[in-house]
Protein backbone atom coordinates (compact mmCIF):
# COMPACT_ATOMS: atom_id res chain seq x y z
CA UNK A 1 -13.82 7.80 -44.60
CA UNK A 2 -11.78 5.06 -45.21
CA UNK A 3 -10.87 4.53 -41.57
CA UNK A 4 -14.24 4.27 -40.09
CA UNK A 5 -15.25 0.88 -39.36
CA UNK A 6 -19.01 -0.54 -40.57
CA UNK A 7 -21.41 -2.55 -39.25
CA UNK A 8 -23.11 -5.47 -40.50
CA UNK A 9 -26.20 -5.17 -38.26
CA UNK A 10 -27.12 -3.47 -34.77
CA UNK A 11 -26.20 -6.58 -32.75
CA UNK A 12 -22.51 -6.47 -34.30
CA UNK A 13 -22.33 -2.24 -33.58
CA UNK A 14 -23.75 -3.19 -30.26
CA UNK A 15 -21.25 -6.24 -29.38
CA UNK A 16 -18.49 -3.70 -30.15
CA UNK A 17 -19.05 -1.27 -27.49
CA UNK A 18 -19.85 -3.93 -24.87
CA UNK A 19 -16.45 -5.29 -26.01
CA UNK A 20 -15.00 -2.16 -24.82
CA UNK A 21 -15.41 -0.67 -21.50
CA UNK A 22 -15.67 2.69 -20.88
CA UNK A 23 -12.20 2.77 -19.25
CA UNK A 24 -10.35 2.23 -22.19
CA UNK A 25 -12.01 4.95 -24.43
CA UNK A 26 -9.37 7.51 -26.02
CA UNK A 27 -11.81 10.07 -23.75
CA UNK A 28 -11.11 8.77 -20.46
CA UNK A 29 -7.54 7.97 -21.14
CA UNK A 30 -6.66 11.84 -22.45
CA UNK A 31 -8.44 12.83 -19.46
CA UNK A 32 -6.73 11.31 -17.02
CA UNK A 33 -3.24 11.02 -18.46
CA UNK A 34 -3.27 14.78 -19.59
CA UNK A 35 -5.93 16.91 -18.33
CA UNK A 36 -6.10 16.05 -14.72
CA UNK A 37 -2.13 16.48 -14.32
CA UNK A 38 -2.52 19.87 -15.86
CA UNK A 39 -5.62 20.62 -14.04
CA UNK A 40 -3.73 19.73 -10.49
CA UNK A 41 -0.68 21.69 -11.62
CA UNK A 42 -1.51 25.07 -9.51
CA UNK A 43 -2.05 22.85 -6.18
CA UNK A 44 1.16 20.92 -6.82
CA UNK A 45 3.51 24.15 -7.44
CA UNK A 46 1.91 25.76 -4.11
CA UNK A 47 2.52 22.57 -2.54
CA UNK A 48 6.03 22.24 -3.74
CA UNK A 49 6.21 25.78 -2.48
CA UNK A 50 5.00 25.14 1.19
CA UNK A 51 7.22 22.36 1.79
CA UNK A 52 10.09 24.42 0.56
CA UNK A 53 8.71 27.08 3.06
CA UNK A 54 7.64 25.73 6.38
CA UNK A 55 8.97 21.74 5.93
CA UNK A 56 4.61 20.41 4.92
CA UNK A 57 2.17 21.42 3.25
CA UNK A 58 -1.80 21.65 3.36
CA UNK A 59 -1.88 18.77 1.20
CA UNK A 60 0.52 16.73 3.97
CA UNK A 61 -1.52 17.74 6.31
CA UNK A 62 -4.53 16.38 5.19
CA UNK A 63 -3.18 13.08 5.28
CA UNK A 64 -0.88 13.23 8.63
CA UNK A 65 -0.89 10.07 9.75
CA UNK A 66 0.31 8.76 6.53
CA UNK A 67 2.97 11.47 5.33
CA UNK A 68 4.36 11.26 9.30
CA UNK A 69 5.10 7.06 9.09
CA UNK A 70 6.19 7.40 5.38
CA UNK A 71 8.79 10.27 6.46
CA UNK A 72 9.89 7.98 9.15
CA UNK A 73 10.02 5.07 7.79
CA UNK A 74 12.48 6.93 4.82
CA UNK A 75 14.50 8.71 7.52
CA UNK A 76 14.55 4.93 10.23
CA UNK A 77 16.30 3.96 6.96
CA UNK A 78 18.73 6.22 6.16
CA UNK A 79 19.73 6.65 9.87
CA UNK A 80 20.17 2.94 9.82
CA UNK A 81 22.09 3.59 6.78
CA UNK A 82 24.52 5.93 7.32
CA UNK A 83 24.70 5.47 11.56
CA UNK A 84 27.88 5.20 13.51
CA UNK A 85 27.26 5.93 16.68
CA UNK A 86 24.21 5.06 19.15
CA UNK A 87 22.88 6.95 22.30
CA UNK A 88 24.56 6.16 26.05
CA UNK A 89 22.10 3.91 28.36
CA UNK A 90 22.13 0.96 25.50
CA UNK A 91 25.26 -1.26 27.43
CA UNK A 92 26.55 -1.81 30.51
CA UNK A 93 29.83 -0.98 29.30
CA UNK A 94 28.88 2.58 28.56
CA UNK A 95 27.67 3.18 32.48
CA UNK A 96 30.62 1.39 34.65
CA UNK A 97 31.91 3.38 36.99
CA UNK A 98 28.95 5.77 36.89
CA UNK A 99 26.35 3.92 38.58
CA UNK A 100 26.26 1.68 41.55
CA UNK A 101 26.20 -2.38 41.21
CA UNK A 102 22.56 -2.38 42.62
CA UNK A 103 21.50 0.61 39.70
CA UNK A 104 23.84 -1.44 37.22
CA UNK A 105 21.54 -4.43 37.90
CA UNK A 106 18.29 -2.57 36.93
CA UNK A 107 19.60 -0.96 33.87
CA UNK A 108 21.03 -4.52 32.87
CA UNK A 109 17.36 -5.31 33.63
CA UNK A 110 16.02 -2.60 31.12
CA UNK A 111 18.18 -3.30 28.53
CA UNK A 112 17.29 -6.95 28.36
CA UNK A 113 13.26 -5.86 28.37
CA UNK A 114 14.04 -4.19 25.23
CA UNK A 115 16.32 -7.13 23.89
CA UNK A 116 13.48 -9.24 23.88
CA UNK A 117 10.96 -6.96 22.46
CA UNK A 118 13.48 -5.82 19.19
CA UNK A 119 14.46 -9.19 19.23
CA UNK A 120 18.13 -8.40 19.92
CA UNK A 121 20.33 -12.08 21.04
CA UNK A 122 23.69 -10.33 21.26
CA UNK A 123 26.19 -8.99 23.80
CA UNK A 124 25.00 -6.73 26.33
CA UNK A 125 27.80 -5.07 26.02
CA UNK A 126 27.54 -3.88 22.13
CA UNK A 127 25.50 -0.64 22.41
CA UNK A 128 25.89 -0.26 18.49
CA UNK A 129 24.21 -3.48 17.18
CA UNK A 130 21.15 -3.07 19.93
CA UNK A 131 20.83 0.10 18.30
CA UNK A 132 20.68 -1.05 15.06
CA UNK A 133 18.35 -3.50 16.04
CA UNK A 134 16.27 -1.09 17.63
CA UNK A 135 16.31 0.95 14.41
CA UNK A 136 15.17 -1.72 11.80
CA UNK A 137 12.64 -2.38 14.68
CA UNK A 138 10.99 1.13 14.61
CA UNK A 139 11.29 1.11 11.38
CA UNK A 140 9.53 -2.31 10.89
CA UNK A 141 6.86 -0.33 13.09
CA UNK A 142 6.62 2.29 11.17
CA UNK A 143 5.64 0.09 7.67
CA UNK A 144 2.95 -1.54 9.84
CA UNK A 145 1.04 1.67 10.29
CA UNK A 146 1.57 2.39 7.24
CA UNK A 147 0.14 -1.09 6.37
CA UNK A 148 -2.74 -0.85 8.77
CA UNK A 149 -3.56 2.52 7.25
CA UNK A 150 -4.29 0.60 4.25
CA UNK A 151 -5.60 -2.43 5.38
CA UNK A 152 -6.78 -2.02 8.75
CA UNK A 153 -5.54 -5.49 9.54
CA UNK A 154 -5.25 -5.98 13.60
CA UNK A 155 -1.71 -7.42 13.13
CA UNK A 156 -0.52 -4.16 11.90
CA UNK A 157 -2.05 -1.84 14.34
CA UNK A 158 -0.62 -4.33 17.36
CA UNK A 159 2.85 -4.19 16.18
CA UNK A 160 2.61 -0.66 15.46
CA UNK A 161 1.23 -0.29 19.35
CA UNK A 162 3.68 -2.20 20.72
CA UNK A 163 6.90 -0.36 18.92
CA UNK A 164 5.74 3.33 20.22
CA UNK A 165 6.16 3.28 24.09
CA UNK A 166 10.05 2.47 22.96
CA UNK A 167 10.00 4.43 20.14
CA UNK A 168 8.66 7.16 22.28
CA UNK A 169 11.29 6.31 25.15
CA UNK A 170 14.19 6.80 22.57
CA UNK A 171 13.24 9.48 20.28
CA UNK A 172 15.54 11.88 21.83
CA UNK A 173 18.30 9.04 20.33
CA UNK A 174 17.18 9.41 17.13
CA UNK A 175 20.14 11.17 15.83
CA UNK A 176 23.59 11.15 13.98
């Protein structure tokens, strides 16, 4: 009984509980720090299940836009990462030979179009930076939706538009 703390009057009981919100009540912390984890335990164990399974699970899918740009924002990176190699079409050097001057001249064409939307300034002939570049730009693209999702600022959801039709154009280069 010794631990229980008095009261001198009903305004001094009543100043202590508007001193403390309800947020920071032993209640509401057990609840949330122990029994909702154990309470979401079953759903988390069959989700951990279903991604093992099929790659996703019903709880991804609930939330598709966002799990898709976090997953490729954390794979842009790691490809980025570990690259050494990029896809053929990225340099004139990879095409002579193959392709007339007057086709030569269009895909020299192309490739600066997409220098100045990664904002690429080097060589045309280094196929591996461009595509480095081109990475970090998706990549960049990707954090923006993710960003917009969030935020829904304009910004976001433009530079998100404007990364897809290349994204789109070279996902068959996403590899390593």
């Amino acid at each position: 009984m010794e631990d229980e703390e008095t009261y001198d009057s009903l305004d001094h009981l009543l100043r202590s509980i508007r001193d403390r919100p309800w947020w920071k009540t032993a209640w509401v912390k057990f609840r949330w720090r122990v029994l909702k984890p154990i309470r979401h335990l079953p759903l988390s164990i069959r989700c951990f299940i279903q991604r093992g399974r099929r790659g996703w699970s019903d709880r991804d899918m609930w939330g598709m836009a966002g799990y898709l740009a976090r997953l490729n924002v954390e794979m842009l990176a790691e490809l980025r990462r570990i690259a050494h190699g990029s896809p053929a079409g990225l340099s004139t050097g990879d095409l002579e030979g193959l392709v007339d001057p007057e086709g030569l001249g269009k895909i020299e064409a192309q490739i600066a179009e997409i220098d100045a939307q990664i904002g690429y300034h080097g060589p045309l002939d280094d196929s591996y930076e461009r595509w480095m570049a081109m990475l970090a730009y998706f990549e960049e693209g990707w954090r923006a939706f993710q960003t917009f999702d969030e935020t829904w600022d304009d910004d976001d959801w433009k530079k998100f538009r404007d990364m897809m039709p290349l994204y789109a154009n070279w996902f068959g280069g996403l590899w390593d």
